[in-house]
C-alpha atoms as a PDB file:
ATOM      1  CA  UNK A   1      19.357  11.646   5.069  1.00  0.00           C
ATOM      2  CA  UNK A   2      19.418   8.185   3.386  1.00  0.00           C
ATOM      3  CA  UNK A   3      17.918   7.484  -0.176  1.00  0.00           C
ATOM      4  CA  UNK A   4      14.432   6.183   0.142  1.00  0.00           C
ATOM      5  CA  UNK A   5      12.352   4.626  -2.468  1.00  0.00           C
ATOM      6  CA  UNK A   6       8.229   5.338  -1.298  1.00  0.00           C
ATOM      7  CA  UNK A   7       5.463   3.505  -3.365  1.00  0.00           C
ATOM      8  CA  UNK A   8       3.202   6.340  -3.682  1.00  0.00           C
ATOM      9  CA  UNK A   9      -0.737   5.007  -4.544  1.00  0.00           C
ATOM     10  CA  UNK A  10      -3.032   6.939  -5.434  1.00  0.00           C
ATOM     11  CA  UNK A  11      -6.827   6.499  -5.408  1.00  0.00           C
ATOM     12  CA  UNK A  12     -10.532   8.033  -5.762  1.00  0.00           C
ATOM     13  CA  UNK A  13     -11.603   9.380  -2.399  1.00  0.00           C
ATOM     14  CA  UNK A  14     -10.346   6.095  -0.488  1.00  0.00           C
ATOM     15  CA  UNK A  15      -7.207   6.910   0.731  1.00  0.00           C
ATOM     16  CA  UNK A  16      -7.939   7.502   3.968  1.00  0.00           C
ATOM     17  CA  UNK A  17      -9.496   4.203   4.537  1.00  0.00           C
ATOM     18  CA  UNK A  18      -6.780   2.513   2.093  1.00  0.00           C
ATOM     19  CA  UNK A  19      -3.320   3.992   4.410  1.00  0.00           C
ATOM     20  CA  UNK A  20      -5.465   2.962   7.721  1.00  0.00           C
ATOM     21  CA  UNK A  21      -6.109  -0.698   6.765  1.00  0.00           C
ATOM     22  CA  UNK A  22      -2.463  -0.312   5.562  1.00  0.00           C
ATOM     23  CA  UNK A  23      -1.216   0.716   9.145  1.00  0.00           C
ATOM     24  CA  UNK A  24      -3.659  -1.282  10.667  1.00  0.00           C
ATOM     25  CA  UNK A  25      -1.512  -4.619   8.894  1.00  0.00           C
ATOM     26  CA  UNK A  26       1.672  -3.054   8.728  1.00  0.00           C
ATOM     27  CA  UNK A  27       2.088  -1.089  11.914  1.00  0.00           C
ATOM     28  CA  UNK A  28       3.728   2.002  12.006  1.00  0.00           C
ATOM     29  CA  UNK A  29       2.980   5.988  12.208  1.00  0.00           C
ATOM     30  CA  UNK A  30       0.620   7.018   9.430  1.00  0.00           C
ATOM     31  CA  UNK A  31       0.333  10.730   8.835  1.00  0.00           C
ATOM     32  CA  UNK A  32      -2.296  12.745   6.389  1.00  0.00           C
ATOM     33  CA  UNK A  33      -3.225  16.070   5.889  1.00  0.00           C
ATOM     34  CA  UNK A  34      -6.560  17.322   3.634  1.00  0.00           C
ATOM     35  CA  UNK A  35      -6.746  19.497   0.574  1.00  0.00           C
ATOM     36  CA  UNK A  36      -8.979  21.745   3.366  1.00  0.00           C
ATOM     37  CA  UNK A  37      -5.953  21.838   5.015  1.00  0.00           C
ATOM     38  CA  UNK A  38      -3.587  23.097   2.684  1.00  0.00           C
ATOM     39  CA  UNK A  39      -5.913  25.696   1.483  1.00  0.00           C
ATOM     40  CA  UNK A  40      -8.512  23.800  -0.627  1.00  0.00           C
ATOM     41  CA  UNK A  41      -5.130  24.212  -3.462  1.00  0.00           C
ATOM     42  CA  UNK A  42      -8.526  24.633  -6.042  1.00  0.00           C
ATOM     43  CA  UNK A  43     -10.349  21.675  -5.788  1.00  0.00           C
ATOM     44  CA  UNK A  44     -14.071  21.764  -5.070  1.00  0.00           C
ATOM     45  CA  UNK A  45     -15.771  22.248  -1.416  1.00  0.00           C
ATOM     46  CA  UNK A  46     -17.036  18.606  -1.608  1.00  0.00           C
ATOM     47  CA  UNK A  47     -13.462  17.457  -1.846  1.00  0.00           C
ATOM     48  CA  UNK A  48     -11.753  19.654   0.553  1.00  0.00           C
ATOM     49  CA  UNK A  49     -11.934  16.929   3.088  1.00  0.00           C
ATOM     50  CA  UNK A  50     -10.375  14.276   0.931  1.00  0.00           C
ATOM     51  CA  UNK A  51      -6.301  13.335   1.214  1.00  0.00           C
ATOM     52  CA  UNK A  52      -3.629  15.506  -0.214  1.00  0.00           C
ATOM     53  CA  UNK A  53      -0.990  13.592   1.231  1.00  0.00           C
ATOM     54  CA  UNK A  54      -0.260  10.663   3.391  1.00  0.00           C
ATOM     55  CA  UNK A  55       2.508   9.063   4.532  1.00  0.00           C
ATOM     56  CA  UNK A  56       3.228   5.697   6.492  1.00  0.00           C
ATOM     57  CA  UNK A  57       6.499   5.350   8.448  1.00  0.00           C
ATOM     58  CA  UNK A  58       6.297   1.539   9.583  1.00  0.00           C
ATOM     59  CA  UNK A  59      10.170   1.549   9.357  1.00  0.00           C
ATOM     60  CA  UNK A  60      13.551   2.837   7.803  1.00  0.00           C
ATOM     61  CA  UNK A  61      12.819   0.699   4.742  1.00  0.00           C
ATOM     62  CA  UNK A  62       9.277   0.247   4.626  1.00  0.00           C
ATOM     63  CA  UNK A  63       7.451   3.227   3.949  1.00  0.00           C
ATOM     64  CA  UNK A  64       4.204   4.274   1.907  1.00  0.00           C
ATOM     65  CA  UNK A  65       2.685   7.091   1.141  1.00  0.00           C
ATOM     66  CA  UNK A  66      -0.706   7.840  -0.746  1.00  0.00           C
ATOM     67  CA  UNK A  67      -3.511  10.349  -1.458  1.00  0.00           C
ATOM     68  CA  UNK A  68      -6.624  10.690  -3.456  1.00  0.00           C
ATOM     69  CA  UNK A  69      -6.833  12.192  -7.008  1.00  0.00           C
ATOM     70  CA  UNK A  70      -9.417  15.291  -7.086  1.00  0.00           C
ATOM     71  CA  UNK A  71     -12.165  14.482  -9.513  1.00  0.00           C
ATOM     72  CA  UNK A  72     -10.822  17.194 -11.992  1.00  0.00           C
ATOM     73  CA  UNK A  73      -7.524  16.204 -12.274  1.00  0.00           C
ATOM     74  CA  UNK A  74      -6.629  12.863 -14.526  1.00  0.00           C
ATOM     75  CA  UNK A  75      -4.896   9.944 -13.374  1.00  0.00           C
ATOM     76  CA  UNK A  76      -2.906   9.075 -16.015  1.00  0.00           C
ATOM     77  CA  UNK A  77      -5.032   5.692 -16.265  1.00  0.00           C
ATOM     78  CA  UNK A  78      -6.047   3.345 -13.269  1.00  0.00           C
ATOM     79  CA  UNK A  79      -5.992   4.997 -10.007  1.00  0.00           C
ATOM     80  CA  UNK A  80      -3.550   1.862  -8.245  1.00  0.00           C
ATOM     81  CA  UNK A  81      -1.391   0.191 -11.101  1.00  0.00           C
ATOM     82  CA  UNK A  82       1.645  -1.270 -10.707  1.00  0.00           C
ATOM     83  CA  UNK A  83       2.726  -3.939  -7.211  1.00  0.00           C
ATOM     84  CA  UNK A  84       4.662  -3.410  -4.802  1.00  0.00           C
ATOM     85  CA  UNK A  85       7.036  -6.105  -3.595  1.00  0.00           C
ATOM     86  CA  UNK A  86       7.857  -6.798   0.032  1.00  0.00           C
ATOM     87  CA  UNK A  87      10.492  -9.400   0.566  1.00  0.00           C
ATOM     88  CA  UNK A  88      12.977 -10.365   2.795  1.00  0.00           C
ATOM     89  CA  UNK A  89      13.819 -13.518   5.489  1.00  0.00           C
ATOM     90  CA  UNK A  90      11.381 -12.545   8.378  1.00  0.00           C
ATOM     91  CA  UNK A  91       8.889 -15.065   7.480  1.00  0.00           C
ATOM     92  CA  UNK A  92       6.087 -14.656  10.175  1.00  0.00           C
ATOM     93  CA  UNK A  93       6.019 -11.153   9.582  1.00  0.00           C
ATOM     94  CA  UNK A  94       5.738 -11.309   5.938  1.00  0.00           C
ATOM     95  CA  UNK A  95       3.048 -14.270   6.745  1.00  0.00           C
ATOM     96  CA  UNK A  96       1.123 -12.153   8.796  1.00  0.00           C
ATOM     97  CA  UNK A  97       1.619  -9.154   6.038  1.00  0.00           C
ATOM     98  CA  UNK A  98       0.453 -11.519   3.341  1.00  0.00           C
ATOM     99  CA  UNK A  99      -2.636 -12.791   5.069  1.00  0.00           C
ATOM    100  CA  UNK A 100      -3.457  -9.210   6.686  1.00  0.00           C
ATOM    101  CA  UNK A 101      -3.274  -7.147   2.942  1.00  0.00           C
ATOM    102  CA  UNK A 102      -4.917  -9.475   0.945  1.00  0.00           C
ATOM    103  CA  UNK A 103      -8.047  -9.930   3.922  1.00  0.00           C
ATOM    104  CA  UNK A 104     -10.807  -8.779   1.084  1.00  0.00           C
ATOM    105  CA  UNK A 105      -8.923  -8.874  -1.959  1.00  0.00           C
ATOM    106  CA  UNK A 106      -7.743 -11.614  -4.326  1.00  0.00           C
ATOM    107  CA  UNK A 107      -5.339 -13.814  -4.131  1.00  0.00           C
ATOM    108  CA  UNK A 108      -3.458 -14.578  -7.411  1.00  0.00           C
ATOM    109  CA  UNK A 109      -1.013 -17.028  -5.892  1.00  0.00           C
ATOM    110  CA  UNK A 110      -1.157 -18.548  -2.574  1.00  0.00           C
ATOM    111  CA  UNK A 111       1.933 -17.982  -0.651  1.00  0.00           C
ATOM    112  CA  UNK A 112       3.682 -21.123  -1.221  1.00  0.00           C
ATOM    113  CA  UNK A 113       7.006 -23.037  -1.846  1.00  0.00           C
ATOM    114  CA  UNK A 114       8.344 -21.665  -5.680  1.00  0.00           C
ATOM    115  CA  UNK A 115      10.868 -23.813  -7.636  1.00  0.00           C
ATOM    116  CA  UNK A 116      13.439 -20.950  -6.599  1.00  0.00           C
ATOM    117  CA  UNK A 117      13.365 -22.354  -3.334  1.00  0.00           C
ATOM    118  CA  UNK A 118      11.770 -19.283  -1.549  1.00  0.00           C
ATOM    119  CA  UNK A 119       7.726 -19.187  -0.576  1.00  0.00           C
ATOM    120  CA  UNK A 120       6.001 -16.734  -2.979  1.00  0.00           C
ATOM    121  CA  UNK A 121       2.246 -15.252  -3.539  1.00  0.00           C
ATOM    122  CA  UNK A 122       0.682 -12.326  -4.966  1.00  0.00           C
ATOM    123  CA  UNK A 123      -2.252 -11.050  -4.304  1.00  0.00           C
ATOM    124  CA  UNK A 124      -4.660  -7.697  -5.242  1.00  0.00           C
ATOM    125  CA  UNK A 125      -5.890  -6.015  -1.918  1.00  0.00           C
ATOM    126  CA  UNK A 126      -9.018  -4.776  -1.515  1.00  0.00           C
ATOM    127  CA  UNK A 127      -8.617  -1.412  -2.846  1.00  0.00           C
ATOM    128  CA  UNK A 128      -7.074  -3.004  -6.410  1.00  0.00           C
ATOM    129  CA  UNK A 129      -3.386  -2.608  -5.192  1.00  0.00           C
ATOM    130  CA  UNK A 130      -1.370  -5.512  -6.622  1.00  0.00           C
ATOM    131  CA  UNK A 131       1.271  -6.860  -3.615  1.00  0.00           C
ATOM    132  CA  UNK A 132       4.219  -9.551  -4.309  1.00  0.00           C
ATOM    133  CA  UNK A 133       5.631 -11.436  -1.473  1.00  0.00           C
ATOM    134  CA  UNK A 134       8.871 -13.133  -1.359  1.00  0.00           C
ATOM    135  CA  UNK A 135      10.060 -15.080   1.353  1.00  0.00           C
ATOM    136  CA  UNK A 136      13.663 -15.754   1.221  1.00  0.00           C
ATOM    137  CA  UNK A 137      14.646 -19.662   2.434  1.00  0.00           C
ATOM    138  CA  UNK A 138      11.448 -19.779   3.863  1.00  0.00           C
ATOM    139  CA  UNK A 139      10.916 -23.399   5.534  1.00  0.00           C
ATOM    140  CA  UNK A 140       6.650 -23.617   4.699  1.00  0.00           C
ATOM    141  CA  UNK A 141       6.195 -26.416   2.075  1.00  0.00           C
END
């Protein structure tokens, strides 16, 4: 097996709906199981239901996974920190990306033209997840 790098987010009780709107932009297989599954692993019967794991397989190289933090259990600071970059030369696809994850959220910089020569724009999606796109060569103005 090939050496993958996976963003793992975490959030408070929203991952479910966080890695669905994900799939729903991205594509891809998206895969979850509960604390309830996994034998409540000591959390309390209110958040049995709530993600232990998740994982989204939209390709070789793009891949996410996420899951919600228990109540008890500290997140080291904010629940999403951090962005995650997507880049490459497929500009409709990272178009559509870039419009799709940041439906709801804030965008920080449209995607446009940057004096590197590629398009660029970051945004914060709805669920405070901070994205970077970089379009390489792109031909937008």
């Amino acid at each position: 097996m090939a050496t993958v790098l996976n963003p793992y987010l975490n959030f408070r009780a929203q991952a479910r709906e966080a890695m669905s709107f994900y799939q729903s932009v991205l594509g891809g297989e998206l895969t979850a199981m509960t604390f309830r599954d996994q034998g409540g692993m000591g959390v309390p019967e209110d958040e049995l239901d709530l993600v232990m794991h998740s994982q989204l397989v939209v390709s070789d190289s793009v891949q996410l996974m996420g899951a919600d933090v228990p109540s008890h259990m500290d997140t080291g600071g904010d629940v999403a920190n951090g962005s995650i970059s997507l880049s490459g030369d497929d500009e409709p696809t990272l178009r559509g990306w870039f419009d799709g994850l940041s439906a709801g959220g804030t965008v920080g910089v449209p995607l446009e033209k940057a004096p590197w020569g590629d398009s660029f724009g970051m945004f914060t999606d709805k669920y405070g997840v901070g994205w970077m796109v970089n379009i390489a060569g792109s031909t937008a103005s």
